[in-house]
C-alpha atoms as a PDB file:
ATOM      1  CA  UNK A   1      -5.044  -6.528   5.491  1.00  0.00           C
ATOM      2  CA  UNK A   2      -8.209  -5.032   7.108  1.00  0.00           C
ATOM      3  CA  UNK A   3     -10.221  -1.485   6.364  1.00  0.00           C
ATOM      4  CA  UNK A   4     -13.601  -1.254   6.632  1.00  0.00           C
ATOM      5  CA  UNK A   5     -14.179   1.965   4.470  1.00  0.00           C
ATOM      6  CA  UNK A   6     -17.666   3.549   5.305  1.00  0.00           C
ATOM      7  CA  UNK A   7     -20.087   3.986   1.945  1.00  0.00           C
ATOM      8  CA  UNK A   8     -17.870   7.155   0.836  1.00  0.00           C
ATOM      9  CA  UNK A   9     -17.436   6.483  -3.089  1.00  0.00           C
ATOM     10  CA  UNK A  10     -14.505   8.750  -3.114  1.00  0.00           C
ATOM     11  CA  UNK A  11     -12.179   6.684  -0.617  1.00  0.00           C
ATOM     12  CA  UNK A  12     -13.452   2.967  -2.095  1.00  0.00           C
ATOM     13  CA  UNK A  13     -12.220   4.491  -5.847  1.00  0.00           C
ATOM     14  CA  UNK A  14      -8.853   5.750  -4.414  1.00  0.00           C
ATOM     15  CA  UNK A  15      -8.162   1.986  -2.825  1.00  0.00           C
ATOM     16  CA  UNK A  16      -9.387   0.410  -5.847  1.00  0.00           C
ATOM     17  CA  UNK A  17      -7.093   2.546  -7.944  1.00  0.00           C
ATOM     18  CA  UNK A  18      -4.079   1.973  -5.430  1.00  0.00           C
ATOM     19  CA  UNK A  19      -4.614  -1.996  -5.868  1.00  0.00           C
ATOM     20  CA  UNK A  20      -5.237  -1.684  -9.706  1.00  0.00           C
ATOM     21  CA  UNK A  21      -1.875  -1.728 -10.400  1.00  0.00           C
ATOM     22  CA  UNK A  22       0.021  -5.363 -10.542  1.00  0.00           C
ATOM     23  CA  UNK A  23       3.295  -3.377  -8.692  1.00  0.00           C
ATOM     24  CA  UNK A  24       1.273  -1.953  -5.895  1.00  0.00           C
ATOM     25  CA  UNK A  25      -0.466  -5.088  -4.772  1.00  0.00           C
ATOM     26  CA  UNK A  26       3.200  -6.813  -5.382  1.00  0.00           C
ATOM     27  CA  UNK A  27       3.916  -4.223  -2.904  1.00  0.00           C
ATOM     28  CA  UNK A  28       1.144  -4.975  -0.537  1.00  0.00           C
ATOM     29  CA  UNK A  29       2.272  -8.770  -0.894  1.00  0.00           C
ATOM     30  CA  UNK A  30       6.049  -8.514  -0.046  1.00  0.00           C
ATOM     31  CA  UNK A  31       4.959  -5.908   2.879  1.00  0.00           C
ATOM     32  CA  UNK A  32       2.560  -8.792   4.954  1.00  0.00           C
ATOM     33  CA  UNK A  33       5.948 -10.404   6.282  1.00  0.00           C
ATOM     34  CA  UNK A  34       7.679  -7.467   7.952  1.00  0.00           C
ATOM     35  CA  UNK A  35       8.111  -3.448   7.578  1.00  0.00           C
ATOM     36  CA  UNK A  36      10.711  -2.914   5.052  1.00  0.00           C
ATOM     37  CA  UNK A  37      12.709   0.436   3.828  1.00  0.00           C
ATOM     38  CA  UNK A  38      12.485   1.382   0.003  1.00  0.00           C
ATOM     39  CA  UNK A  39      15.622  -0.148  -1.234  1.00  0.00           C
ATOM     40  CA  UNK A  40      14.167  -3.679   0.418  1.00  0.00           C
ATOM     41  CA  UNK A  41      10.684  -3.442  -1.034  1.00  0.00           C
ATOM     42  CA  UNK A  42      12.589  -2.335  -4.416  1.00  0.00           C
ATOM     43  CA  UNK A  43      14.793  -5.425  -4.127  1.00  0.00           C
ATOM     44  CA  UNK A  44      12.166  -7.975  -3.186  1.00  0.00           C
ATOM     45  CA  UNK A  45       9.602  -6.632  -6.292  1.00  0.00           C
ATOM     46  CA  UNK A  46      12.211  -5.442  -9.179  1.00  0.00           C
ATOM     47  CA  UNK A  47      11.104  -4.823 -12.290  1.00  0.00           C
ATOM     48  CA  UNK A  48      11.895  -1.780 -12.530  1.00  0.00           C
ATOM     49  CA  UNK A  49      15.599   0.206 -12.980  1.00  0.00           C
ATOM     50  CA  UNK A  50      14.760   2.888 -11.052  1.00  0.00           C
ATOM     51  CA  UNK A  51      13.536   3.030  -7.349  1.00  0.00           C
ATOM     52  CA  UNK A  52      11.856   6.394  -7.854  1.00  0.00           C
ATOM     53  CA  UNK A  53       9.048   4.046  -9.821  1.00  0.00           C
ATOM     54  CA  UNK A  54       9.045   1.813  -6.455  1.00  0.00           C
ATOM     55  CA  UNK A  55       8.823   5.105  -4.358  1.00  0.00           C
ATOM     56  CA  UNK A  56       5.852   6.891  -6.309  1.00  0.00           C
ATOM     57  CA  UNK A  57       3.641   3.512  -6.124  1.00  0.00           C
ATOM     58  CA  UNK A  58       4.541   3.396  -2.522  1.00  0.00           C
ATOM     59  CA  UNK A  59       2.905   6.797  -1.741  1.00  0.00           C
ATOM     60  CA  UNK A  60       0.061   5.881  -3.516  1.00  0.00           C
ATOM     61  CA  UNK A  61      -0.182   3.054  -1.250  1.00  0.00           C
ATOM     62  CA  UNK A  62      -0.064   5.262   1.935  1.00  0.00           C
ATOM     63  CA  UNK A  63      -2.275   8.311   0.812  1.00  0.00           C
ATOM     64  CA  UNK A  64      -4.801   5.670  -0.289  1.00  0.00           C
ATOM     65  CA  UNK A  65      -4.223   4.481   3.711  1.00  0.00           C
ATOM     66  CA  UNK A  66      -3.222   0.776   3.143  1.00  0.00           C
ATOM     67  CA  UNK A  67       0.610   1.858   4.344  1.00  0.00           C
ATOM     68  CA  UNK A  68       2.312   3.369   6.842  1.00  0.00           C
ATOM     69  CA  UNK A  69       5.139   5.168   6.602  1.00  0.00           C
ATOM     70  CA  UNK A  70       7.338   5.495   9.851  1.00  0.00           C
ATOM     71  CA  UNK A  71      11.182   5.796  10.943  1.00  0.00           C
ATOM     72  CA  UNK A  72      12.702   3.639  12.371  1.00  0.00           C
ATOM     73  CA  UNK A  73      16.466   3.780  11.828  1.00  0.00           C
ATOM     74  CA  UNK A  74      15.146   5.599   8.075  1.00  0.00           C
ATOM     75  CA  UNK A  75      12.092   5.258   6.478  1.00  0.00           C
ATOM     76  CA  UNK A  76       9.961   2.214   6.504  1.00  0.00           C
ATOM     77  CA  UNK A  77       6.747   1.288   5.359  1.00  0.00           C
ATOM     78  CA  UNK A  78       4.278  -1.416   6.550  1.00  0.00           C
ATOM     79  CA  UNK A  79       0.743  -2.581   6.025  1.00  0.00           C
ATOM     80  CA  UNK A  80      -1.552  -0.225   8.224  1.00  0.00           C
ATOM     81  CA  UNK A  81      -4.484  -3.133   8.248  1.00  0.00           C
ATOM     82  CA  UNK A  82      -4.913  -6.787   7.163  1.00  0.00           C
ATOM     83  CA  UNK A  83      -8.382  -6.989   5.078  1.00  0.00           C
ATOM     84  CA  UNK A  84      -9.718  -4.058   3.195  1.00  0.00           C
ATOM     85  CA  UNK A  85     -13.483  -4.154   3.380  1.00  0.00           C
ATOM     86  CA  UNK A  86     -15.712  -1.751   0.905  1.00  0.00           C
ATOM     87  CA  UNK A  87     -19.312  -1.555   2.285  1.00  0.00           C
ATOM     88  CA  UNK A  88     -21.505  -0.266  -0.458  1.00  0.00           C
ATOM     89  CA  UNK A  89     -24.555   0.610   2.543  1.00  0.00           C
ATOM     90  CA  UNK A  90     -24.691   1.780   6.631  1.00  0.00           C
ATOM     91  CA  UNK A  91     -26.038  -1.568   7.108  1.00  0.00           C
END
């Protein structure tokens, strides 16, 4: 997974949020193989009963701009880039 995020503090604290959690970057990890729908990614990461939790963490992931969400016979979700990069100057 790659992003280069430019030196905007606001952006590099919503990815570091979005990869705080344990079940995001679980997430992140199962998604680097293949797209998958939400029942798949629920499947493959359990630990929770419900898939609304999987769902919620999910669009974190995608407003934070690590996934995308796209249809494709239903709703999947892949990684948008393969390296996140935080540059803390516009060197």
């Amino acid at each position: 997974m790659k992003i280069h995020l430019p030196v905007d503090r606001e952006r590099a604290l919503n990815v570091a949020a979005a990869l705080a959690s344990k079940r995001r970057l679980d997430i992140v990890i199962v998604l680097q193989g293949r797209p998958m729908t939400l029942a798949e990614i629920h499947r493959q990461i359990g630990g929770s009963k419900y898939t609304s939790t999987t769902f919620r963490d999910l669009e974190i992931l995608v407003k934070a701009d690590l996934l995308e969400k796209f249809y494709d016979d239903g709703v999947r979700y892949r990684i948008k880039s393969k390296e996140v990069v935080i540059r803390t100057s516009n060197d």
